[in-house]
Protein backbone atom coordinates (compact mmCIF):
# COMPACT_ATOMS: atom_id res chain seq x y z
CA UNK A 1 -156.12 51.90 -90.90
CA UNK A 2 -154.44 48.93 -89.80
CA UNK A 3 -154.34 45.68 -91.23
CA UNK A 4 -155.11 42.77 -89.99
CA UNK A 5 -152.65 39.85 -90.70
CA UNK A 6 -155.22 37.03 -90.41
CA UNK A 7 -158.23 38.47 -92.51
CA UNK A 8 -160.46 36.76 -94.66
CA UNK A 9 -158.71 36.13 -97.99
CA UNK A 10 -155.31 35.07 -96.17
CA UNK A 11 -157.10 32.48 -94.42
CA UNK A 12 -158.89 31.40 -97.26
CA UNK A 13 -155.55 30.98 -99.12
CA UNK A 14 -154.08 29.42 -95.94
CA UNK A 15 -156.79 26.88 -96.34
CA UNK A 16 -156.04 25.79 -99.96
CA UNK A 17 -153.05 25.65 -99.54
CA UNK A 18 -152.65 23.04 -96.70
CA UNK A 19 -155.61 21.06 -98.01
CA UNK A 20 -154.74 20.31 -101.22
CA UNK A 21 -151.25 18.75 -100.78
CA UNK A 22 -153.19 17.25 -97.40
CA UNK A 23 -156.32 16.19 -99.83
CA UNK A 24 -153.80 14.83 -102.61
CA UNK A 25 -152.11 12.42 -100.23
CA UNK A 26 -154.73 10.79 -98.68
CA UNK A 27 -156.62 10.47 -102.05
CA UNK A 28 -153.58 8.67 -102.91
CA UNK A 29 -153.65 6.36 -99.62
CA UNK A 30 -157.38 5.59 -100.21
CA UNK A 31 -156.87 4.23 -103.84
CA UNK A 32 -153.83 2.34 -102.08
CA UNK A 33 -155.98 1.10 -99.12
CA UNK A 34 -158.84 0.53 -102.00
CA UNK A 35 -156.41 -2.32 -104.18
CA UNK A 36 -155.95 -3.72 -100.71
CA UNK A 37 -157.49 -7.30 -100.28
CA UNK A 38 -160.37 -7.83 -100.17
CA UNK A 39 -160.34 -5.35 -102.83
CA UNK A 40 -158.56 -7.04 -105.95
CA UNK A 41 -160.53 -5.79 -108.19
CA UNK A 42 -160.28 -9.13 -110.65
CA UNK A 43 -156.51 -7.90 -111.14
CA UNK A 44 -156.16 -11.33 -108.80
CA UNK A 45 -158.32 -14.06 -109.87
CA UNK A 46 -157.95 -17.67 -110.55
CA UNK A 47 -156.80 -18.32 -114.15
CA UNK A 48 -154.31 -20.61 -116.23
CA UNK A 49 -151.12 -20.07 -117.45
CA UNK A 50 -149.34 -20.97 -120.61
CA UNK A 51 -147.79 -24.67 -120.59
CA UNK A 52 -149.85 -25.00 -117.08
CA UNK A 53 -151.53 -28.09 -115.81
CA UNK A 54 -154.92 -27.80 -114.83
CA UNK A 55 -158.10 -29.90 -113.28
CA UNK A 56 -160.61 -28.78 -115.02
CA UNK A 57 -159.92 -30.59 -118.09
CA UNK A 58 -159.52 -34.60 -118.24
CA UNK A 59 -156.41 -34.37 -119.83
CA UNK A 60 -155.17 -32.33 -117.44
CA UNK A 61 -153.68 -29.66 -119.78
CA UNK A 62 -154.13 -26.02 -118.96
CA UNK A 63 -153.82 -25.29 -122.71
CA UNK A 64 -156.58 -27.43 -125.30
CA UNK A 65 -156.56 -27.83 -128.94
CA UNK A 66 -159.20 -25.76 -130.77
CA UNK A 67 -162.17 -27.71 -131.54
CA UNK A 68 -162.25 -29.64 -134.67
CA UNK A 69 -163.26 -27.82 -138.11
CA UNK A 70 -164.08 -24.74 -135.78
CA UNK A 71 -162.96 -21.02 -136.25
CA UNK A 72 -162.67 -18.66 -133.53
CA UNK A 73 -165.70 -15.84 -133.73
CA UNK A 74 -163.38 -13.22 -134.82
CA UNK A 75 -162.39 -15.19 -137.57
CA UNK A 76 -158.80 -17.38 -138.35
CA UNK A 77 -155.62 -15.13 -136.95
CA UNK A 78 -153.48 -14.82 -139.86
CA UNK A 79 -150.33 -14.38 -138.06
CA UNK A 80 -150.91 -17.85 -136.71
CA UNK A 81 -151.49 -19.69 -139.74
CA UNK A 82 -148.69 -18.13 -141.44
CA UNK A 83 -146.24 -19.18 -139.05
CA UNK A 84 -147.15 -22.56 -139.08
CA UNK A 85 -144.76 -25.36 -141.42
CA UNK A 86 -146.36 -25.93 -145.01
CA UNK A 87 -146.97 -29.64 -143.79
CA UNK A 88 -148.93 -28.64 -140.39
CA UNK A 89 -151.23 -26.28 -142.91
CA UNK A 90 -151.90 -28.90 -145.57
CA UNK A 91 -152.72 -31.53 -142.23
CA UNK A 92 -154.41 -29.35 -139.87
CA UNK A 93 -156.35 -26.47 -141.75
CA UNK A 94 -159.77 -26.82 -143.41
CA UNK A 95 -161.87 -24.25 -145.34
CA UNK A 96 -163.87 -22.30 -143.35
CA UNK A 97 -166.41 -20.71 -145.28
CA UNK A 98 -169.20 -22.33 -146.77
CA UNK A 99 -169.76 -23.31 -150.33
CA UNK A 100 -171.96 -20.19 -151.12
CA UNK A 101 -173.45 -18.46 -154.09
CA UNK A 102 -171.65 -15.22 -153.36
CA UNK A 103 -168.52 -17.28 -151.96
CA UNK A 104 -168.07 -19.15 -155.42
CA UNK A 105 -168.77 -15.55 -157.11
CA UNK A 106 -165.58 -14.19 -155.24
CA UNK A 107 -163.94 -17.34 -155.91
CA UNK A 108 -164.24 -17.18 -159.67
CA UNK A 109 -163.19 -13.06 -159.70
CA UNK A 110 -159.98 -13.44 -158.15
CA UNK A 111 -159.53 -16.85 -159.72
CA UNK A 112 -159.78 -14.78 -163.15
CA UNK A 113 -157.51 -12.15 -161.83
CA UNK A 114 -155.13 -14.25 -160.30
CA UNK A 115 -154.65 -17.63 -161.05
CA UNK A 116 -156.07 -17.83 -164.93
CA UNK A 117 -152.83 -16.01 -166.30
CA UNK A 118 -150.94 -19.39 -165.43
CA UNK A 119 -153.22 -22.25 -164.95
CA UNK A 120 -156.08 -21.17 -167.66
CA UNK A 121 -160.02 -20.41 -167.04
CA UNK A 122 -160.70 -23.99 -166.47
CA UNK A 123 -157.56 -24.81 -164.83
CA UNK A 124 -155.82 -27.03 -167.10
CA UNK A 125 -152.69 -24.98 -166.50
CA UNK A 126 -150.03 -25.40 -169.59
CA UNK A 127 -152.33 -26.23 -172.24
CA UNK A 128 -155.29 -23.24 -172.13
CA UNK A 129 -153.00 -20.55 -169.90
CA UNK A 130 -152.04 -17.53 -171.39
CA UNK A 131 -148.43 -18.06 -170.61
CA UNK A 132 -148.01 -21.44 -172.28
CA UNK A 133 -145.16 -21.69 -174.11
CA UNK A 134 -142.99 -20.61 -171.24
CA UNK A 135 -140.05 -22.56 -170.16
CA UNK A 136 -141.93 -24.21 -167.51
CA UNK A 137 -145.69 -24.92 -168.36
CA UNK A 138 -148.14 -23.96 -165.25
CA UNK A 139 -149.33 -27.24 -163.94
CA UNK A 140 -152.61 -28.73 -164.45
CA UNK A 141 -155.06 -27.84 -161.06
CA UNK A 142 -157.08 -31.29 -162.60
CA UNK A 143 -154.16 -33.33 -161.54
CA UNK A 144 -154.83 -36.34 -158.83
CA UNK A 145 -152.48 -35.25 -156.63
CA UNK A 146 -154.50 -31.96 -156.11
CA UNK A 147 -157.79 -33.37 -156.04
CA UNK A 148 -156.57 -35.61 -153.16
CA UNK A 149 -154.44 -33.01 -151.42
CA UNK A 150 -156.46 -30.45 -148.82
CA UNK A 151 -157.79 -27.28 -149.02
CA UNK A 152 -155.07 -26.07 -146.23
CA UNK A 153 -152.50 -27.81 -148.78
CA UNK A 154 -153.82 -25.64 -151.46
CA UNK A 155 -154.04 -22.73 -149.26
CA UNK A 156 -149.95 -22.50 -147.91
CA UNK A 157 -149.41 -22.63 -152.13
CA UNK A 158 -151.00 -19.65 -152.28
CA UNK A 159 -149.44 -17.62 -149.45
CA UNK A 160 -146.12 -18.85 -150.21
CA UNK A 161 -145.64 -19.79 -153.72
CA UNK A 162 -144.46 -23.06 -154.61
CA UNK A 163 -141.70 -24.05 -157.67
CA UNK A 164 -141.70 -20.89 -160.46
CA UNK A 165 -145.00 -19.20 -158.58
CA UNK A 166 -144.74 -16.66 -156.36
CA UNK A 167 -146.26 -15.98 -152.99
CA UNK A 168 -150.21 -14.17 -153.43
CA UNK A 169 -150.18 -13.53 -149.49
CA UNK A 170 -150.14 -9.57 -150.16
CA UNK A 171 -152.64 -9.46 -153.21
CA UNK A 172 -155.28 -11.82 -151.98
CA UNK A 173 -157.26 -11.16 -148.87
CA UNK A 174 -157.58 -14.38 -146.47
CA UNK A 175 -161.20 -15.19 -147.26
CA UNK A 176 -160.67 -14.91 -150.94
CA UNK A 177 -157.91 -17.32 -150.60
CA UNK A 178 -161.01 -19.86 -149.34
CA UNK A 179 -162.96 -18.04 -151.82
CA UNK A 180 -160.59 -19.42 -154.46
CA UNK A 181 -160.26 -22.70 -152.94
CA UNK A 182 -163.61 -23.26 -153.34
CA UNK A 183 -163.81 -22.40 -156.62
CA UNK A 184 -161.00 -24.71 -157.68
CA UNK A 185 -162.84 -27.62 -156.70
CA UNK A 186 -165.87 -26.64 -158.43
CA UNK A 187 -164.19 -26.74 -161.48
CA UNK A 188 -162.61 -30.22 -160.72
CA UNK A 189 -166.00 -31.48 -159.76
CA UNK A 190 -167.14 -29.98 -163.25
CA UNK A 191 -164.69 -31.59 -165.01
CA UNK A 192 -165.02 -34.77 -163.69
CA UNK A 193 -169.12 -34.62 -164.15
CA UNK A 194 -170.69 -37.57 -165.08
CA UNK A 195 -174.37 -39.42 -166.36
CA UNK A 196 -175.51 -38.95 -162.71
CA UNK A 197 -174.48 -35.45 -162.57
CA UNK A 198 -176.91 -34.79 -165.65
CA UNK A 199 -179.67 -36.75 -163.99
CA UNK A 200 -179.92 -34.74 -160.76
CA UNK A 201 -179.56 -31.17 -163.25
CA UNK A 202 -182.66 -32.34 -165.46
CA UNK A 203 -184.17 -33.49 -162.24
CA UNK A 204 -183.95 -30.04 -160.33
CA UNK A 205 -184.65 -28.82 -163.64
CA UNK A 206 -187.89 -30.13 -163.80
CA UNK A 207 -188.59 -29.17 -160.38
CA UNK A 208 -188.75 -25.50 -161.21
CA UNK A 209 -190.85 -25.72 -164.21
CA UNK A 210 -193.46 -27.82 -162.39
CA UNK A 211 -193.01 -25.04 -159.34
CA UNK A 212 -192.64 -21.84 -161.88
CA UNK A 213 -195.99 -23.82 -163.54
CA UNK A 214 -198.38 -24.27 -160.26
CA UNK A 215 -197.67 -20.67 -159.57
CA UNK A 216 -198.71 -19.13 -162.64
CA UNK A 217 -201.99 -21.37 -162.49
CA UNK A 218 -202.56 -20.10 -158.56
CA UNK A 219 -202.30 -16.53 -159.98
């Protein structure tokens, strides 16, 4: 029997073959023609670039300073901070977490683990540290000038050392760094307690007996 030349199966492959380098090209023109304008896609879109000028804001500076005492949702970008000058930290960086239970609790760990060696449980530095009697006695963390200086002061200390101490930057975390802060100037505020101090402790004191005594008479 004779065979056909155009039967089914050759024309079947005939078809696939001229449609699909057909079928790849325009698929490629229509997701040209489909980045065409109108079309943008948001890939064009009004927006401001660094070190541009811009009317939207009354200074007329495309790029604003961060808010004051503010941190960014995601938190403080480390990289940032740690390429700033030791002067723009101490002037421009505050603590951001707050003053909590479970802050001062990691404050006091790593303030144990890190810091006590040197400067002493309490922080008097040369005269209760275990490494008194050193060439250089660990200063006192009780001393004016650190009770005036910042928290952002205190903080580029710790991340980069300062006189015979070394840089902590790879064994503390960033929020136990403000964890230790913190903790710091609980113990100056401890230190420097006074009669008033007492007053409000017996005060709040009483508070919770009178409280912890109205509640076992309700039950």
């Amino acid at each position: 029997m004779k065979r056909k030349f155009l039967d089914w199966p050759f024309l079947i492959f005939l078809f696939f073959a001229i449609i699909g380098p057909v079928g790849t090209k325009v698929y490629g023109i229509y997701n040209h023609i489909l980045y065409l304008p109108p079309f943008t896609w948001m890939d064009t879109q009004p927006k401001i670039n660094p070190q541009e000028a811009s009317d939207l804001f009354k200074d007329g500076r495309g790029m604003q300073e961060p808010v004051a005492d503010t941190v960014s949702r995601i938190g403080i970008n480390t990289h940032i901070i740690n390429s700033f000058s030791s002067q723009d930290l101490s002037s421009y960086f505050s603590n951001p977490l707050e003053p909590t239970k479970e802050v001062f609790s990691r404050g006091q760990k790593d303030f144990k683990t890190y810091c006590t060696p040197c400067h002493g449980e309490i922080g008097d530095g040369g005269n209760t540290g275990t490494l008194r009697g050193g060439h250089f006695a660990p200063p006192s963390l009780h001393s004016g000038k650190l009770k005036k200086a910042t928290d952002g002061f205190i903080y580029q200390i710790i991340i980069r050392g300062q006189n015979t101490m070394p840089s902590y930057a790879k064994q503390i975390p960033v929020e136990n760094r403000w964890a230790i802060i913190h903790y710091i100037r609980a113990l100056q505020r401890a230190k420097d307690a006074n009669v008033k101090d007492l007053d409000r402790v017996e005060k709040k004191s009483d508070k919770k007996e009178v409280e912890k005594k109205s509640t076992e008479d309700h039950h």
